[in-house]
Protein backbone atom coordinates (compact mmCIF):
# COMPACT_ATOMS: atom_id res chain seq x y z
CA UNK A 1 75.73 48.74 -19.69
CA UNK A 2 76.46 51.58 -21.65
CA UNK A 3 75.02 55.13 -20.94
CA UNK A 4 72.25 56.65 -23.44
CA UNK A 5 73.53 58.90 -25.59
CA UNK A 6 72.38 62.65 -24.75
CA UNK A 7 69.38 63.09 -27.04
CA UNK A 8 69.02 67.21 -27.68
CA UNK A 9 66.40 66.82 -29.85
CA UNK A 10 64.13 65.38 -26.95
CA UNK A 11 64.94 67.90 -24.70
CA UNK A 12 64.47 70.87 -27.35
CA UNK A 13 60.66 69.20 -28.08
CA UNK A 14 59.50 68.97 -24.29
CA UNK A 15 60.91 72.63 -23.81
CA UNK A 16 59.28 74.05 -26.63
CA UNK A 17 55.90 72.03 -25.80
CA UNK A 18 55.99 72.86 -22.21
CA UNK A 19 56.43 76.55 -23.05
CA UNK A 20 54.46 76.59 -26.60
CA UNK A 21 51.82 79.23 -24.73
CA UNK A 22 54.68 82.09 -25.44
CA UNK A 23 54.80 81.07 -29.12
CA UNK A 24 50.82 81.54 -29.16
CA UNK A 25 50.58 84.46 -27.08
CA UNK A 26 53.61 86.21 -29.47
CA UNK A 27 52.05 84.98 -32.80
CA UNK A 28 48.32 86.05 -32.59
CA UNK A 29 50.13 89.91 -31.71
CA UNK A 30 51.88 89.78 -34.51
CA UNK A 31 49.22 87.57 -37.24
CA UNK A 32 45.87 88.05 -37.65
CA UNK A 33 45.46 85.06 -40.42
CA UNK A 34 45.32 81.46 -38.83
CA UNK A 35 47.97 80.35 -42.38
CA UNK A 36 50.20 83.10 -41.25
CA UNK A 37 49.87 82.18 -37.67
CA UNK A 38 50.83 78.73 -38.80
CA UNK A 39 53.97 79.65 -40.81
CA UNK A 40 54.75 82.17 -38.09
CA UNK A 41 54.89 79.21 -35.24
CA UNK A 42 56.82 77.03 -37.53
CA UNK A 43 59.29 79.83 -38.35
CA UNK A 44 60.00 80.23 -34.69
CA UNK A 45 60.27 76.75 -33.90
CA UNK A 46 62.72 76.69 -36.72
CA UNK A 47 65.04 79.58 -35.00
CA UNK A 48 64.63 78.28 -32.01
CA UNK A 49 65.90 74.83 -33.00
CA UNK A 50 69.15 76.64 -35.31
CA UNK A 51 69.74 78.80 -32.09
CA UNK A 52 69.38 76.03 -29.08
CA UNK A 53 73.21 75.19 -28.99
CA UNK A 54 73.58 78.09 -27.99
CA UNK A 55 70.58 78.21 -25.15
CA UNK A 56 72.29 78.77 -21.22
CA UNK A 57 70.30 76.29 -19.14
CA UNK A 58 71.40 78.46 -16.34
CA UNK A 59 68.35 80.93 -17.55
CA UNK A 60 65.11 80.10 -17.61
CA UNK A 61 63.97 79.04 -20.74
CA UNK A 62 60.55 80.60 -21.59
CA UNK A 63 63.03 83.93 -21.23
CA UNK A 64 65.28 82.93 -24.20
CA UNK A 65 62.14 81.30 -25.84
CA UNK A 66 60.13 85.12 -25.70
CA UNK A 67 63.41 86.25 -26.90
CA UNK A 68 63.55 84.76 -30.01
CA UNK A 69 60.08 84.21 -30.74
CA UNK A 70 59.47 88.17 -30.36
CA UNK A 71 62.76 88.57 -32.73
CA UNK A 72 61.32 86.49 -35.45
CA UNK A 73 57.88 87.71 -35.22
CA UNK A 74 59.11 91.28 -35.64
CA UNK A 75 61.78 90.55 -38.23
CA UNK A 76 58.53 88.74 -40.29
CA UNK A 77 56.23 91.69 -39.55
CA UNK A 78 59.21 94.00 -41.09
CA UNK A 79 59.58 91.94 -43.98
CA UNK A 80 56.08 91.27 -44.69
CA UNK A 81 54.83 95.39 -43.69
CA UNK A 82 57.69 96.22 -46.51
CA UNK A 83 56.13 93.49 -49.25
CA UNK A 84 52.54 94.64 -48.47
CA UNK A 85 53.78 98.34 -48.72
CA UNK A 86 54.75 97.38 -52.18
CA UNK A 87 51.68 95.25 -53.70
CA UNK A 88 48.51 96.50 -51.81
CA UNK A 89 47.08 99.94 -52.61
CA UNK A 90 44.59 99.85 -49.87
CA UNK A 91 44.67 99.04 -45.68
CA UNK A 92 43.61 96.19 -44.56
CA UNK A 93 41.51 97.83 -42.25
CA UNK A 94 39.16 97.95 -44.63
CA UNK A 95 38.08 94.95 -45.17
CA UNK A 96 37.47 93.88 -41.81
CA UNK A 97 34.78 92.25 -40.55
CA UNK A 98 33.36 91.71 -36.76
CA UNK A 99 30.97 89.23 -35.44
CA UNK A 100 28.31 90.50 -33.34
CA UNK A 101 26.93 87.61 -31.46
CA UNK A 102 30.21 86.94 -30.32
CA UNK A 103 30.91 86.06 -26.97
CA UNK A 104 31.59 89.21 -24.71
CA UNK A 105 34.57 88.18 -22.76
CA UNK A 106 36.05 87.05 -26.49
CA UNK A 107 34.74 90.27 -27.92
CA UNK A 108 37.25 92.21 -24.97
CA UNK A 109 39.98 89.99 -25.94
CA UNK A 110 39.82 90.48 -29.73
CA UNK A 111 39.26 94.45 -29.00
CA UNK A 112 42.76 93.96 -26.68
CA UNK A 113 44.59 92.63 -29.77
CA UNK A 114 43.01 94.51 -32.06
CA UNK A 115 44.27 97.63 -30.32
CA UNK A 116 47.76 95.75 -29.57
CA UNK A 117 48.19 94.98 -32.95
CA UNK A 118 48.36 99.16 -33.56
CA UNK A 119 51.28 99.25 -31.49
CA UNK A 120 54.74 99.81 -33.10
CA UNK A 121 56.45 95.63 -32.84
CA UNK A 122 58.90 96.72 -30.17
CA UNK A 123 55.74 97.95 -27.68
CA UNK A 124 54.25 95.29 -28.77
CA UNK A 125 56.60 92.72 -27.53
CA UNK A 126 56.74 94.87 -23.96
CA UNK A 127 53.03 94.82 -23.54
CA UNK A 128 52.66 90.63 -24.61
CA UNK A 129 55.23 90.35 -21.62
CA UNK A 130 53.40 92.77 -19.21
CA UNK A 131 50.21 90.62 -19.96
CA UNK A 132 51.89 87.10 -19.08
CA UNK A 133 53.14 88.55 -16.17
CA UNK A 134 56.58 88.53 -16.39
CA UNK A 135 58.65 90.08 -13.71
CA UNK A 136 60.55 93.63 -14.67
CA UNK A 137 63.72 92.46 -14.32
CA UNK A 138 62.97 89.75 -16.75
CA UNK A 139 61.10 91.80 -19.34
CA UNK A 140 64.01 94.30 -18.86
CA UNK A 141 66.47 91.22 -19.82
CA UNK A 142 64.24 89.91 -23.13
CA UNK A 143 64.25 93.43 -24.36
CA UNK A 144 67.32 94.27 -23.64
CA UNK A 145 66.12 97.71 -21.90
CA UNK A 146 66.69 98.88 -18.28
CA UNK A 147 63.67 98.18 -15.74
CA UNK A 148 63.25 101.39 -15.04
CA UNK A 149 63.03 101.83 -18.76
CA UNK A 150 60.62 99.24 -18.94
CA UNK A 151 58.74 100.93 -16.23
CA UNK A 152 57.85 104.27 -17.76
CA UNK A 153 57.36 102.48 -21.55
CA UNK A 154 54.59 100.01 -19.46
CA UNK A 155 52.99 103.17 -17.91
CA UNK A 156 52.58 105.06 -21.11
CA UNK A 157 51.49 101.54 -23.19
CA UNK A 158 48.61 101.74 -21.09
CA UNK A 159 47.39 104.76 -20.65
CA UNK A 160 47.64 104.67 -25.13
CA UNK A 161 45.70 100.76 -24.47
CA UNK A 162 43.13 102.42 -22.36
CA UNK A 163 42.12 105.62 -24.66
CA UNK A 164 42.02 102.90 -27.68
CA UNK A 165 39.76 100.57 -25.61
CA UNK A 166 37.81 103.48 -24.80
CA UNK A 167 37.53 104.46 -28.12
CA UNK A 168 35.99 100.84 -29.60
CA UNK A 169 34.13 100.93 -27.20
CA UNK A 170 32.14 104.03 -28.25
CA UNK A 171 31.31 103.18 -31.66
């Protein structure tokens, strides 16, 4: 009987699927448009496919996964901030729209991205990882920033999270 051939592809599908809450959690930060969303996921996926060879299965894998996924979805956001710099005259901003009857726990949420998505891409990606809990020393190693860095950045993230809340809030 001869032994099954090692099938990568399988493995790379049931990682991906068993972590695909990171590639959510990173792509609504960084997207606000469900077709952007869309490409944005399948970008990732892409990346993460081109760069599994090279995945250590001596790390965990949803810390390479937030790796990459927060390196493509900032690497798009440059791209596309430096296109939209270039063919739209007016800020977004201004055309948006909010539900009222919305429900309140949903309404927090969206006001929580909403004020995320203000942040420069690099707090961004350090406030998405506070919020799924990941340990310092892990943050510290997707980053590629000293805990103690990490530490201080978190602190002052939300004090800035708190005084925007605050501020929606009011209005």
């Amino acid at each position: 009987m001869q032994a099954k051939p090692y099938d990568q592809s399988a493995e790379f599908i049931e990682l991906l699927n068993s972590n695909k809450g990171i590639l959510y959690k990173v792509v609504r930060s960084y997207c606000f448009v469900e077709e952007e969303q869309k490409d944005l996921i399948q970008e990732i996926s892409l990346q993460a496919w081109r760069s599994f060879p090279n995945y250590n299965p001596n790390y965990k894998f949803s810390t390479w996964l937030y790796r990459v996924a927060l390196n493509v979805a900032i690497s798009t956001l440059r791209k596309e901030s430096k296109r939209k710099e270039i063919n739209s005259p007016f800020e977004e901003r201004l055309i948006e729209f909010k539900i009222s009857d919305e429900d309140p726990i949903e309404e927090n949420v969206s006001q929580l991205y909403s004020a995320i998505a203000e942040l420069r891409p690099f707090d961004r990606a350090l406030i998405l990882l506070y919020l799924d809990e990941k340990p310092y020393r892990e943050m510290a190693d997707i980053i590629g920033i000293s805990e103690s860095n990490v530490a201080t950045k978190l602190s002052r993230l939300k004090q800035v999270l708190k005084e925007k809340y605050l501020i929606l809030n009011q209005k």
